[in-house]
C-alpha atoms as a PDB file:
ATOM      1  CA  UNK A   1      79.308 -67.380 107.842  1.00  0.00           C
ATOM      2  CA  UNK A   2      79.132 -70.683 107.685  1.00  0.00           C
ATOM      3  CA  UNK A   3      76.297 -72.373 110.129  1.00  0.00           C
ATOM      4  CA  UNK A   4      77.604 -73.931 113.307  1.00  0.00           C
ATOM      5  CA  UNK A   5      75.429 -78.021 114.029  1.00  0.00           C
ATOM      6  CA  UNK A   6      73.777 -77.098 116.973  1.00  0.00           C
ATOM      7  CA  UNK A   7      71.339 -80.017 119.607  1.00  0.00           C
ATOM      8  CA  UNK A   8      68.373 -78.922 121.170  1.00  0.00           C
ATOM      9  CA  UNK A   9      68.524 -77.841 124.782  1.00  0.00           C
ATOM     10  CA  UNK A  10      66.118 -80.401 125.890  1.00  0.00           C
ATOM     11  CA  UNK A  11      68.625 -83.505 124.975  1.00  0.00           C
ATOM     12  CA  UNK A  12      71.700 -81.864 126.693  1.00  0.00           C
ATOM     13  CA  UNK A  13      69.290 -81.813 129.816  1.00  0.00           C
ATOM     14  CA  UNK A  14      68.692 -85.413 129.747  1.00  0.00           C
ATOM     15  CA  UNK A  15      72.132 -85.958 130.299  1.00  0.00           C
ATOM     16  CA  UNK A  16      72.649 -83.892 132.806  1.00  0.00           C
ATOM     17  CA  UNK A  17      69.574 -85.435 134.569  1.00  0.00           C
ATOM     18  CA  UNK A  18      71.132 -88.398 134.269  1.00  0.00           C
ATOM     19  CA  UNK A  19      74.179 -87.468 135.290  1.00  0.00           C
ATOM     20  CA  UNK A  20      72.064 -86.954 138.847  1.00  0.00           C
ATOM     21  CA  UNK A  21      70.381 -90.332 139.227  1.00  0.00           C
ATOM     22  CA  UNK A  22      74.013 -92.076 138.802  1.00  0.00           C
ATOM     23  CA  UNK A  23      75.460 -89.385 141.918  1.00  0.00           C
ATOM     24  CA  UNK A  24      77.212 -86.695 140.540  1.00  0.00           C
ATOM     25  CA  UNK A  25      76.980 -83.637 138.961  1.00  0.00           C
ATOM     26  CA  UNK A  26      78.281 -82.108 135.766  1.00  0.00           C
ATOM     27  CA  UNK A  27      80.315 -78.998 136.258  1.00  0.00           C
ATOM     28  CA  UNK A  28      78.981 -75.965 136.923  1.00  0.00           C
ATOM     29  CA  UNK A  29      80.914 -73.748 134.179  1.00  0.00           C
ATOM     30  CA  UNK A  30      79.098 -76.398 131.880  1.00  0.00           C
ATOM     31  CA  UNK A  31      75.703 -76.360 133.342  1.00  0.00           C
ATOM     32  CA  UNK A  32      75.831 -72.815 133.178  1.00  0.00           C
ATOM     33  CA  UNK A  33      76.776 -73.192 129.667  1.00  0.00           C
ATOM     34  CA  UNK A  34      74.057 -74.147 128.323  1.00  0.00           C
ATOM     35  CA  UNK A  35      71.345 -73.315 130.955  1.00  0.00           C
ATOM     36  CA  UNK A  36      69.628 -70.279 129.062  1.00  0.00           C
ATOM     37  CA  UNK A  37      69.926 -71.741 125.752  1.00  0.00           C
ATOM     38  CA  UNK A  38      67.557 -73.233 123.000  1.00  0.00           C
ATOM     39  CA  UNK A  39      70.198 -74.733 121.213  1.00  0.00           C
ATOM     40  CA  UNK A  40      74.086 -76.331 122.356  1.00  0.00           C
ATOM     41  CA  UNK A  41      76.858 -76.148 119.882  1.00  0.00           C
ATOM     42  CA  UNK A  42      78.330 -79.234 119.058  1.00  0.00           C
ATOM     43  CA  UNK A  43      81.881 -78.536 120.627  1.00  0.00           C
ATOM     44  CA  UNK A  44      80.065 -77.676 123.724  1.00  0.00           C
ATOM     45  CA  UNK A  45      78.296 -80.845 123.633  1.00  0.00           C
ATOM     46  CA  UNK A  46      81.178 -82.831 123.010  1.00  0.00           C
ATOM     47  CA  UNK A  47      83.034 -81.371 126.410  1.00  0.00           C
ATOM     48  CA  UNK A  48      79.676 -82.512 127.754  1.00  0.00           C
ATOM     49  CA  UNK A  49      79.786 -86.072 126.948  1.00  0.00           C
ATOM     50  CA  UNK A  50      83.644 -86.294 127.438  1.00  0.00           C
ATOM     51  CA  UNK A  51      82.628 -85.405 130.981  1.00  0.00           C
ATOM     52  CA  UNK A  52      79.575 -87.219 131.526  1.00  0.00           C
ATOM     53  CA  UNK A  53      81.231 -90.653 130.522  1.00  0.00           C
ATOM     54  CA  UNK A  54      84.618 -89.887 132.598  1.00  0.00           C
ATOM     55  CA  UNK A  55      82.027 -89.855 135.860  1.00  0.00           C
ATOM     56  CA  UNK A  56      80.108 -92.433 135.325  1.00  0.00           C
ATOM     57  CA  UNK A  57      81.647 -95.463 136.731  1.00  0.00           C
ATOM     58  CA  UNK A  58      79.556 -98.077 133.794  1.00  0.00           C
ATOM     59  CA  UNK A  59      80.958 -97.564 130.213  1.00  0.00           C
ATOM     60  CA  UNK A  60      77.902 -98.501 129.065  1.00  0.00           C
ATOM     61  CA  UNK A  61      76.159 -95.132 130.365  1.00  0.00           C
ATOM     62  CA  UNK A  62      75.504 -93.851 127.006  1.00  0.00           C
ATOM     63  CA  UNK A  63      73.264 -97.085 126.954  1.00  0.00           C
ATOM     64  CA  UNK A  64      71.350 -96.538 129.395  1.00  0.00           C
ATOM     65  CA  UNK A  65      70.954 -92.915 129.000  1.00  0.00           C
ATOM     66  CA  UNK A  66      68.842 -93.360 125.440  1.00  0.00           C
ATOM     67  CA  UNK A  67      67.103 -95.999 127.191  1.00  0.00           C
ATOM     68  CA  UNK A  68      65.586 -93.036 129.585  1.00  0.00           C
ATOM     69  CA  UNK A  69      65.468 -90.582 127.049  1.00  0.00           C
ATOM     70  CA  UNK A  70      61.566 -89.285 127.229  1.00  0.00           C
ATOM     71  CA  UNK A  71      59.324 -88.211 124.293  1.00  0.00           C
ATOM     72  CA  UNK A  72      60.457 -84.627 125.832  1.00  0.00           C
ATOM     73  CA  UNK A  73      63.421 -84.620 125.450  1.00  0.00           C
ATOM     74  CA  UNK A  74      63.363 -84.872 121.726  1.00  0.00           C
ATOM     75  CA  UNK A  75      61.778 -81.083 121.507  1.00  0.00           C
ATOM     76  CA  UNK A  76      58.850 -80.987 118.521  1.00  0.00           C
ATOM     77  CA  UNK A  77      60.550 -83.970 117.011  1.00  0.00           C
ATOM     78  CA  UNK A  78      59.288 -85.846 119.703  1.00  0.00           C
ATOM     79  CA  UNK A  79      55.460 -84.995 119.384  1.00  0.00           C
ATOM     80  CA  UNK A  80      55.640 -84.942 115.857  1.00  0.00           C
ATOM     81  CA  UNK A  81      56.869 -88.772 115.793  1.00  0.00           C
ATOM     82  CA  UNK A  82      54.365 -90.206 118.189  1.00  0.00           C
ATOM     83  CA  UNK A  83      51.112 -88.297 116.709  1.00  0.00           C
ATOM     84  CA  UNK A  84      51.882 -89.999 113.161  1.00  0.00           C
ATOM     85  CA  UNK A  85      49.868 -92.739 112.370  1.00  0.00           C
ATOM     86  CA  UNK A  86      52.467 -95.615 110.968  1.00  0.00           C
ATOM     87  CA  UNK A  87      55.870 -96.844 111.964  1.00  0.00           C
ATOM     88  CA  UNK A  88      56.764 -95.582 108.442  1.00  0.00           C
ATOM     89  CA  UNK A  89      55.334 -92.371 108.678  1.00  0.00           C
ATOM     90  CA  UNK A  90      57.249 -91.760 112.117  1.00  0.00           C
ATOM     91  CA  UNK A  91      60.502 -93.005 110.432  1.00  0.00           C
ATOM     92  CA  UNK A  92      59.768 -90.729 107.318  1.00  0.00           C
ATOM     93  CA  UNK A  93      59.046 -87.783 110.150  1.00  0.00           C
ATOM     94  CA  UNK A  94      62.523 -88.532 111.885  1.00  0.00           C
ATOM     95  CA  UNK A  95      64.018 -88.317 108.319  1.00  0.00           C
ATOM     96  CA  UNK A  96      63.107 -85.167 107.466  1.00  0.00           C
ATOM     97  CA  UNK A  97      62.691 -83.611 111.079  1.00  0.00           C
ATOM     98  CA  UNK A  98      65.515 -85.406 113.252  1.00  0.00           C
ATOM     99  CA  UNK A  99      68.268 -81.361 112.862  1.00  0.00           C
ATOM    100  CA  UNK A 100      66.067 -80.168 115.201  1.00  0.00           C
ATOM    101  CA  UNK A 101      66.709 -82.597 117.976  1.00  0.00           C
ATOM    102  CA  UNK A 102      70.866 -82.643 116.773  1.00  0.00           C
ATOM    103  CA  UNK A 103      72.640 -81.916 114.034  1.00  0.00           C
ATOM    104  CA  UNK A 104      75.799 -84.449 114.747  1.00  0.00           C
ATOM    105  CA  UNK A 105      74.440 -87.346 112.564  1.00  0.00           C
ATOM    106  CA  UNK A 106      71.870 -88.317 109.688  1.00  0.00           C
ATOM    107  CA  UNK A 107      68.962 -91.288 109.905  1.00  0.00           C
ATOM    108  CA  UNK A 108      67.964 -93.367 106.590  1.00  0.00           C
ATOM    109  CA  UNK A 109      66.245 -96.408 106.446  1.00  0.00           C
ATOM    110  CA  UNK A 110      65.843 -99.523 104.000  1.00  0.00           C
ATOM    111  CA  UNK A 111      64.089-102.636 103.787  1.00  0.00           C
ATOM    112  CA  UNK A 112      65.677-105.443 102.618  1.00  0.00           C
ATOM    113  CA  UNK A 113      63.177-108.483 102.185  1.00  0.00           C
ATOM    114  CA  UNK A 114      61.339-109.319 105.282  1.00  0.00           C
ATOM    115  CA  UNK A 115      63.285-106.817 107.351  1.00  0.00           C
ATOM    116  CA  UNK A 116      64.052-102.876 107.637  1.00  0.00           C
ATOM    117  CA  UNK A 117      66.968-101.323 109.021  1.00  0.00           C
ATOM    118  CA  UNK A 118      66.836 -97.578 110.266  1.00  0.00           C
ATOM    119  CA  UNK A 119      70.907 -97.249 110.208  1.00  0.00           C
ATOM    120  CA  UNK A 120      72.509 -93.631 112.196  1.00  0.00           C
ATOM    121  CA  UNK A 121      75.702 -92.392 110.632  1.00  0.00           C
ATOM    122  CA  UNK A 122      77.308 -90.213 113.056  1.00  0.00           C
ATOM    123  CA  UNK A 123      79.656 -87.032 112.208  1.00  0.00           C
ATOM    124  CA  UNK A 124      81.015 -86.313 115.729  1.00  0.00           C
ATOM    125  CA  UNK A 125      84.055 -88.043 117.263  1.00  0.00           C
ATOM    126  CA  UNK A 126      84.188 -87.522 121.052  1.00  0.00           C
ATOM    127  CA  UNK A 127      82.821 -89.874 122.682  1.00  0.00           C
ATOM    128  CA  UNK A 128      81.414 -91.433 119.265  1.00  0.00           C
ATOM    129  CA  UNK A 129      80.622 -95.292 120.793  1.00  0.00           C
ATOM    130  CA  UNK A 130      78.668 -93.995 123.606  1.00  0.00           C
ATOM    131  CA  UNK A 131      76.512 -91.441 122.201  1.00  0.00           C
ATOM    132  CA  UNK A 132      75.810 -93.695 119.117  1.00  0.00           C
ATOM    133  CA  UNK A 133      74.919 -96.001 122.032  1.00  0.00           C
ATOM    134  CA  UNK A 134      72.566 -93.305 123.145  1.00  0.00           C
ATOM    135  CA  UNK A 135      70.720 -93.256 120.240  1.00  0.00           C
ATOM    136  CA  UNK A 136      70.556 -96.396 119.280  1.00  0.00           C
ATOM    137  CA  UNK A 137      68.730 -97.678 122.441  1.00  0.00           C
ATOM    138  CA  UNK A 138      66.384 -94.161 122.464  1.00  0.00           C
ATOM    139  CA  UNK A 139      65.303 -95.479 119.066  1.00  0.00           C
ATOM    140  CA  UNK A 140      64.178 -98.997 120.380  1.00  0.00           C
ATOM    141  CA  UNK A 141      62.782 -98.019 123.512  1.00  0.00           C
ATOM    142  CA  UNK A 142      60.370 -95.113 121.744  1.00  0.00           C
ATOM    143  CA  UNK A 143      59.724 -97.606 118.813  1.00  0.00           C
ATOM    144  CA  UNK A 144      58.416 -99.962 121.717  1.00  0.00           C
ATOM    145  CA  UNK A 145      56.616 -97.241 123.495  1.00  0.00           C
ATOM    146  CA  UNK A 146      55.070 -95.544 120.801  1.00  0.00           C
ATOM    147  CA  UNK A 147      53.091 -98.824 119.493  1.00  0.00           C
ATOM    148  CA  UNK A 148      51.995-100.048 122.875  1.00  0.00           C
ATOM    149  CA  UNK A 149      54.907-102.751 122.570  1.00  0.00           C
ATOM    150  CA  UNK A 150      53.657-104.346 119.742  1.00  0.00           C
ATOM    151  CA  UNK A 151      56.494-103.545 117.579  1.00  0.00           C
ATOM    152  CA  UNK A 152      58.940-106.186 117.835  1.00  0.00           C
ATOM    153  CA  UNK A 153      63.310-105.324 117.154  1.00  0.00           C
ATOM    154  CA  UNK A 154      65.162-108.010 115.763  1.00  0.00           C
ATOM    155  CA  UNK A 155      68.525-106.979 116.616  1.00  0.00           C
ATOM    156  CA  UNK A 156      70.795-104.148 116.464  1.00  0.00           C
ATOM    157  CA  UNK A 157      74.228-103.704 114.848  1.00  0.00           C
ATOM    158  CA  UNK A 158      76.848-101.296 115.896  1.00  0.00           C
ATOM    159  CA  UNK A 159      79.872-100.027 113.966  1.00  0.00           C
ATOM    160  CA  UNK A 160      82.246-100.230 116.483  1.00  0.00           C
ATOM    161  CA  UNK A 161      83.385-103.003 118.856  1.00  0.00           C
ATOM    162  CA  UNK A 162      81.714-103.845 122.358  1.00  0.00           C
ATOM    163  CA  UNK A 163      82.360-101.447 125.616  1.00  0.00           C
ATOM    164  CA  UNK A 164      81.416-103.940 127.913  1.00  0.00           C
ATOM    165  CA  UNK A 165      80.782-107.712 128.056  1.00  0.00           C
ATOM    166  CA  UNK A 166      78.345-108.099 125.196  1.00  0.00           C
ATOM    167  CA  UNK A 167      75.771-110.296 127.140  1.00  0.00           C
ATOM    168  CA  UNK A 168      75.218-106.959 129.227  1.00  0.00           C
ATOM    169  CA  UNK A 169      74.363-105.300 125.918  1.00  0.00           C
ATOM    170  CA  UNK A 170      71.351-107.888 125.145  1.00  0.00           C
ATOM    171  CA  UNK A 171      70.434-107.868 128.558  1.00  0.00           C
ATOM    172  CA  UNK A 172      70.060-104.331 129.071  1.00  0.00           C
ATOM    173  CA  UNK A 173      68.288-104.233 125.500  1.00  0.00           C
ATOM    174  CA  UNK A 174      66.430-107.200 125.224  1.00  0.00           C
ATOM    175  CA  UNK A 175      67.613-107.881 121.401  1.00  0.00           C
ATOM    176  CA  UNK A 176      70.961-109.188 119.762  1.00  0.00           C
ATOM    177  CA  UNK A 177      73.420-107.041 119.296  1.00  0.00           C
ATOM    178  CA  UNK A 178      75.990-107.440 116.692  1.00  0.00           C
ATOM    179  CA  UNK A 179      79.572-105.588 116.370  1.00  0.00           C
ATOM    180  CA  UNK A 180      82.117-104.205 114.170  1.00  0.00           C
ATOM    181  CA  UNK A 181      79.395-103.707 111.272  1.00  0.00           C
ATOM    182  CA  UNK A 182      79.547-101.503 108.136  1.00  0.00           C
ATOM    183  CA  UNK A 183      76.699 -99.670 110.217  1.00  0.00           C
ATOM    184  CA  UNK A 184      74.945 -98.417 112.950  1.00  0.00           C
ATOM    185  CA  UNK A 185      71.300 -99.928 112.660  1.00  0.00           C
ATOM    186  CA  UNK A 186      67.889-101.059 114.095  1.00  0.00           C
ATOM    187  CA  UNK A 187      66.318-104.173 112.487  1.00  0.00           C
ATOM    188  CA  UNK A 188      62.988-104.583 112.837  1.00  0.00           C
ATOM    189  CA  UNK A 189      60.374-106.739 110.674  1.00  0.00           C
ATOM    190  CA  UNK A 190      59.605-105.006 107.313  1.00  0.00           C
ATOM    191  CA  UNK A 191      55.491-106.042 108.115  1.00  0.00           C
ATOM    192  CA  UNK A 192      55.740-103.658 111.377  1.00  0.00           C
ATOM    193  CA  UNK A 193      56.182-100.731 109.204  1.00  0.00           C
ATOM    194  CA  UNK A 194      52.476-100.638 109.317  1.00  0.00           C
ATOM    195  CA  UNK A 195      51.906-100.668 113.181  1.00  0.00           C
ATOM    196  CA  UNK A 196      49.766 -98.195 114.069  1.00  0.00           C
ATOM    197  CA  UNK A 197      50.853 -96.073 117.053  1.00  0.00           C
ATOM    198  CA  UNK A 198      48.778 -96.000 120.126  1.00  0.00           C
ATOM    199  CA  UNK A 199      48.885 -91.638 120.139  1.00  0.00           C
ATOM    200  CA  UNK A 200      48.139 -91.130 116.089  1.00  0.00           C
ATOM    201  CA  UNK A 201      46.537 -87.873 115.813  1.00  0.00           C
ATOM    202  CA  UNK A 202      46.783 -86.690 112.452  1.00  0.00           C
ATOM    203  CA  UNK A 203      45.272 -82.992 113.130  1.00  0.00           C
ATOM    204  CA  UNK A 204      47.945 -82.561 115.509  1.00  0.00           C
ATOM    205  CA  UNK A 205      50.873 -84.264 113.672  1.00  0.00           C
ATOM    206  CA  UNK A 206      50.119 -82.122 110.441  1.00  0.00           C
ATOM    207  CA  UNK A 207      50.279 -78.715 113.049  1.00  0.00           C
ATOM    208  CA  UNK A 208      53.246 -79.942 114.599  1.00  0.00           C
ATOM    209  CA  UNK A 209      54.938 -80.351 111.220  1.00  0.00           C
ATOM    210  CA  UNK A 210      54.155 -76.886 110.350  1.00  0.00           C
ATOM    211  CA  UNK A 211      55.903 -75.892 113.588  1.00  0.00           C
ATOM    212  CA  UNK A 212      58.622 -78.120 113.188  1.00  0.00           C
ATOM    213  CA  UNK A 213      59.403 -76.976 109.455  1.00  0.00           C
ATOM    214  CA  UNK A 214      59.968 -73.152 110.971  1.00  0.00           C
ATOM    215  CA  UNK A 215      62.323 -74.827 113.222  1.00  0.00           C
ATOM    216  CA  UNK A 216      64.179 -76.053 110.373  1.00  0.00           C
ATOM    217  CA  UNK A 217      63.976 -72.970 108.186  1.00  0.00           C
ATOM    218  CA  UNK A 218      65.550 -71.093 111.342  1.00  0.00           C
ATOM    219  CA  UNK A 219      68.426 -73.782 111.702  1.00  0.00           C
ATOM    220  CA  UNK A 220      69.263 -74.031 108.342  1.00  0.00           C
ATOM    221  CA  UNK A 221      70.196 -77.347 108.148  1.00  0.00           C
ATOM    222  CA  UNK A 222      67.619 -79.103 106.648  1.00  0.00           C
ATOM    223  CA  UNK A 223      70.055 -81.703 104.338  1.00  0.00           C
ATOM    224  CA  UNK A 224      69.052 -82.111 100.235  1.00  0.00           C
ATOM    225  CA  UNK A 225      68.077 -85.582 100.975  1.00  0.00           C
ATOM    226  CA  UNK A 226      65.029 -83.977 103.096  1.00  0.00           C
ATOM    227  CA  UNK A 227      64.447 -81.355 100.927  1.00  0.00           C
ATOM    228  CA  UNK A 228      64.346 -83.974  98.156  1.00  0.00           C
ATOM    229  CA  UNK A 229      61.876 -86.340  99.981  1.00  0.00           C
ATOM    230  CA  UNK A 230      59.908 -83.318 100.719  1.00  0.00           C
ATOM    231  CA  UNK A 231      59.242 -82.409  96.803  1.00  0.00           C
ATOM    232  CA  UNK A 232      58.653 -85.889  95.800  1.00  0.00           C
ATOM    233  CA  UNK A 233      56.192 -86.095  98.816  1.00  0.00           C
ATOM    234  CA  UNK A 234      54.253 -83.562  97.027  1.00  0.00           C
ATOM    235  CA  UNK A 235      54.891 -84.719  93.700  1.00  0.00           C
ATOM    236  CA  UNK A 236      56.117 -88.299  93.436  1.00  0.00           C
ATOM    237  CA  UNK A 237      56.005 -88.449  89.342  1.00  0.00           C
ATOM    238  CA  UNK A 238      59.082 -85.775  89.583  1.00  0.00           C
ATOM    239  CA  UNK A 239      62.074 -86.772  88.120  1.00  0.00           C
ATOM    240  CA  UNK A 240      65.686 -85.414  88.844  1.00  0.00           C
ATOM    241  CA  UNK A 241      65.521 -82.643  86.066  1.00  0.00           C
ATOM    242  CA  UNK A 242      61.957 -81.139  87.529  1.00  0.00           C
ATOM    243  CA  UNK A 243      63.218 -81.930  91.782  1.00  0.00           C
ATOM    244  CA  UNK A 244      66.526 -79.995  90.688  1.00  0.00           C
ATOM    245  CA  UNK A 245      64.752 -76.774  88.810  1.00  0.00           C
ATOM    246  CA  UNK A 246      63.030 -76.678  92.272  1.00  0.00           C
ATOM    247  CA  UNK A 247      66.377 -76.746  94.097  1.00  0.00           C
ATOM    248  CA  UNK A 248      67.987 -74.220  91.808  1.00  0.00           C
ATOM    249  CA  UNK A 249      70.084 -76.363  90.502  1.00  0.00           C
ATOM    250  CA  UNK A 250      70.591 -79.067  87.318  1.00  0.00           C
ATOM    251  CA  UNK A 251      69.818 -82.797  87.856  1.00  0.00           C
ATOM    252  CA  UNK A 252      73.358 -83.764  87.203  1.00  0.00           C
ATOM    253  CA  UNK A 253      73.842 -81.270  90.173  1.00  0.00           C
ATOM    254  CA  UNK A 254      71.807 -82.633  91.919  1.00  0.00           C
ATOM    255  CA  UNK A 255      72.672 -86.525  91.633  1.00  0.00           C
ATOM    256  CA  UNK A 256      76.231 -85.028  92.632  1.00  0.00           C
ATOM    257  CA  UNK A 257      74.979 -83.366  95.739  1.00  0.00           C
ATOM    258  CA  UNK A 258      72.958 -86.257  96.883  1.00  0.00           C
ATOM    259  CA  UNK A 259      76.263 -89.000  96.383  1.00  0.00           C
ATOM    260  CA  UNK A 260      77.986 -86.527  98.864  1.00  0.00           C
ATOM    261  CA  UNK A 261      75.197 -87.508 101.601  1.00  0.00           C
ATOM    262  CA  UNK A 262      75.728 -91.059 100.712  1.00  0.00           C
ATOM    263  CA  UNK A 263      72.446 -91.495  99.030  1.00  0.00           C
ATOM    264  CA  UNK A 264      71.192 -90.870  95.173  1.00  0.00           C
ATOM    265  CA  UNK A 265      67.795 -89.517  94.006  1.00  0.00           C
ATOM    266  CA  UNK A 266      66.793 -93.461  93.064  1.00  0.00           C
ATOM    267  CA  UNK A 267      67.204 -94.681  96.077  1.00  0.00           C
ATOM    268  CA  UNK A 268      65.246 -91.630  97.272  1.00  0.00           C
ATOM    269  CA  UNK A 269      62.139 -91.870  95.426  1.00  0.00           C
ATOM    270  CA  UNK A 270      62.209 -95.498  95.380  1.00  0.00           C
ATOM    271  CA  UNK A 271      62.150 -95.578  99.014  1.00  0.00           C
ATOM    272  CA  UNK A 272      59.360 -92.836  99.389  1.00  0.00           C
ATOM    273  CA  UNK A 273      57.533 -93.988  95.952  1.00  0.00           C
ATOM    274  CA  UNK A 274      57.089 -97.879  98.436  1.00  0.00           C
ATOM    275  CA  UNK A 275      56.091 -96.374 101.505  1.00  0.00           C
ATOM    276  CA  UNK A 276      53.718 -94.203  99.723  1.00  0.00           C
ATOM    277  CA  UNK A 277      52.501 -97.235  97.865  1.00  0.00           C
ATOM    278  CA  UNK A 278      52.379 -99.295 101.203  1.00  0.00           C
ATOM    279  CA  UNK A 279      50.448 -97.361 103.247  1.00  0.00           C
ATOM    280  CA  UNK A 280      47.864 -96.835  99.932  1.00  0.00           C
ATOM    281  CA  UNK A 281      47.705-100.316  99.944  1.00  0.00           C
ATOM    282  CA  UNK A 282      46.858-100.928 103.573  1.00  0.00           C
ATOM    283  CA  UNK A 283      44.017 -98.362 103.092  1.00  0.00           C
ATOM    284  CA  UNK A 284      42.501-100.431 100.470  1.00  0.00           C
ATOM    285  CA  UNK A 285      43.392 -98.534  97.479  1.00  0.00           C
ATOM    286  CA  UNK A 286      42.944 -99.884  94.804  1.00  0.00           C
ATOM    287  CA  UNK A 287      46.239-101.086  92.443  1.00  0.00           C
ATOM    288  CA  UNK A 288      45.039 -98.760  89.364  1.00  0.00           C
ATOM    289  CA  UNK A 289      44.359 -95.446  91.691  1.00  0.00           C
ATOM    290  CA  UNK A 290      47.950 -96.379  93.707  1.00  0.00           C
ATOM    291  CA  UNK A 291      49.605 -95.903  90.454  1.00  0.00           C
ATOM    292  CA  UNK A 292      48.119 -93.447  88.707  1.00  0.00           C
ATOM    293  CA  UNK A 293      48.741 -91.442  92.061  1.00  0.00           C
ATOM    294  CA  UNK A 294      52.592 -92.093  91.798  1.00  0.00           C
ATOM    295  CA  UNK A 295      53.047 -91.189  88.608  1.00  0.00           C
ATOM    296  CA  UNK A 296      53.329 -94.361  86.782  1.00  0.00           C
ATOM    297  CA  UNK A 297      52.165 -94.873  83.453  1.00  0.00           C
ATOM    298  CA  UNK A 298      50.105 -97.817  84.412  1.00  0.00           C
ATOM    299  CA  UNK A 299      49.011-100.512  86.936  1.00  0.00           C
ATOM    300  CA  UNK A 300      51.519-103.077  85.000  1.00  0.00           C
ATOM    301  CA  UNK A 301      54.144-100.867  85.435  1.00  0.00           C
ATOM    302  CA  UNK A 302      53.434-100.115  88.755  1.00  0.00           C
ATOM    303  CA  UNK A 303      53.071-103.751  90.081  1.00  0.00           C
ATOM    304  CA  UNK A 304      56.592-104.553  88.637  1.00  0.00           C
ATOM    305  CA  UNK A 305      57.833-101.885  90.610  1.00  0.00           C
ATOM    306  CA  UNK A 306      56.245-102.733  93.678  1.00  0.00           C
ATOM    307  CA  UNK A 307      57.463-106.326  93.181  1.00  0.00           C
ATOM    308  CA  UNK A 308      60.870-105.074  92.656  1.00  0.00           C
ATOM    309  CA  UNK A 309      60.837-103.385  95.719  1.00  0.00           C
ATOM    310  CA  UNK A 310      58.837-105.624  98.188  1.00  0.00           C
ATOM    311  CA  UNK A 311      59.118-109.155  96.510  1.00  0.00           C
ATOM    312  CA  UNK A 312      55.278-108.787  96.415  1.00  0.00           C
ATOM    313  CA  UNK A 313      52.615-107.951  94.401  1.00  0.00           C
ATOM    314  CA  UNK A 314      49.766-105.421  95.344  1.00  0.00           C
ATOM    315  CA  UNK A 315      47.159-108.022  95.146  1.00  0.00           C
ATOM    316  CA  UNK A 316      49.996-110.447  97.424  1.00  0.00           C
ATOM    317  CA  UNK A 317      50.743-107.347  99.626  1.00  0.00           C
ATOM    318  CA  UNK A 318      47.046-106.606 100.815  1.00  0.00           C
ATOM    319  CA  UNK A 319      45.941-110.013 101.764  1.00  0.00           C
ATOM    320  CA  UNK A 320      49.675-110.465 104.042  1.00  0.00           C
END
């Protein structure tokens, strides 16, 4: 049978809360829908949000819904993302963990020079420009919250064209926004990566990952990518050959798999390979133990890599 994308209960309330501090109510055939539920299918979800926007008299509602949306309201996603102790470790939590919250859309992130951009690609239809809208601003009011405002947005860019005079949108948000892009994405400066949050609690974080990965065993969703990033987590000197025998399947498999999720097993590692690197780096590890931890054959070979990736070198990187 094949699996049915499912959100978590907790999200579908939050619009249905604010459904009642705008003055009306959804339905009651769909509040009882979902009301003894853990989980709302996605075509129940979408009747939702056809509804919810069809009341509300702004069409920027889905707007200001994710700006409300609570730590909460995310289920164990949530907690997990503000116990972690970096901006990149919460990004590389909502990576692997974000299923649990809703299954309608995938997260990746990139940096490109002196800025990163945590793009959303969304795989629902009704009601696409709002909810994207939804989680767009959730992601850059929790970024705010969870560092104690310290982290600082540069912009956002949306993929499809403005629902609303587009001064509202920077007003409302407090950042420029840009439409009509090739995608849905946060900018933020590539240094903040390293912000520590204000409720890091690493004892916690590593129980609430346990918790969260029996979530995603029971949904069944967790995507290759995350499984992927999980193995080379583990074991960052694995190749595509070794990461596929885990996965049952060859590397050329694998490589095909991973270009049908819009992503390859380079871009993968070399993504988790520089945060891992980073963050060793901001601990004061040492160049030589950094690389011999990632599986490089040696610091040379390591420092090109990190250049490649950063424009840096380790010894540049650590006094920035």
């Amino acid at each position: 049978m094949p699996h049915t994308p499912t959100v978590t209960v907790r999200f579908t309330q939050a619009i249905s809360q604010a459904a009642r501090r705008l003055g009306f109510a959804l339905p009651d055939d769909l509040q009882e829908a979902f009301a003894d539920r853990p989980r709302v299918d996605l075509e129940l979800q979408d009747r939702i949000w056809e509804t919810f926007c069809q009341q509300a008299s702004d069409p920027l509602v889905g707007l200001q819904l994710g700006l409300e949306i609570q730590v909460g309201h995310l289920d164990t996603v949530g907690m997990v993302l503000m116990s972690c102790e970096t901006v990149a470790e919460a990004l590389d939590s909502l990576l692997d963990y974000h299923p649990i919250v809703g299954e309608g859309g995938d997260f990746d992130y990139r940096v490109e020079g002196e800025r990163c951009a945590i793009d959303y690609r969304p795989h629902f239809h009704t009601r696409q420009a709002e909810r994207v809208e939804a989680v767009m601003a959730s992601l850059l009011n929790l970024s705010r919250w969870t560092t104690g405002e310290r982290l600082h947005p540069l912009g956002i860019s949306l993929a499809h064209g403005a629902l609303d005079d587009a001064a509202r949108y920077t007003q409302r948000l407090g950042v420029p926004v840009e439409f009509n892009r090739d995608r849905n994405t946060l900018w933020i400066p590539a240094s903040d990566l390293q912000l520590p949050l204000i409720h890091a609690n690493p004892a916690l974080c590593q129980h609430l990952r346990t918790l969260a990965d029996q979530v995603l065993e029971q949904l069944g969703s967790q995507s290759l990518s995350a499984q992927v990033r999980d193995l080379l987590r583990q074991h960052p000197h694995w190749g595509k050959e070794k990461t596929g025998e885990k996965l049952n399947m060859s590397g050329r498999h694998l490589v095909r798999k991973l270009s049908e999720e819009g992503t390859s097993f380079k871009l993968l590692r070399d993504a988790l390979l520089q945060n891992m690197a980073e963050q060793a780096l901001g601990r004061g590890e040492r160049p030589g133990e950094v690389a011999e931890q990632l599986g490089f054959s040696d610091e040379s070979a390591f420092s090109k890599a990190f250049k490649r990736w950063t424009g840096k070198t380790p010894a540049q990187f650590r006094t920035t």
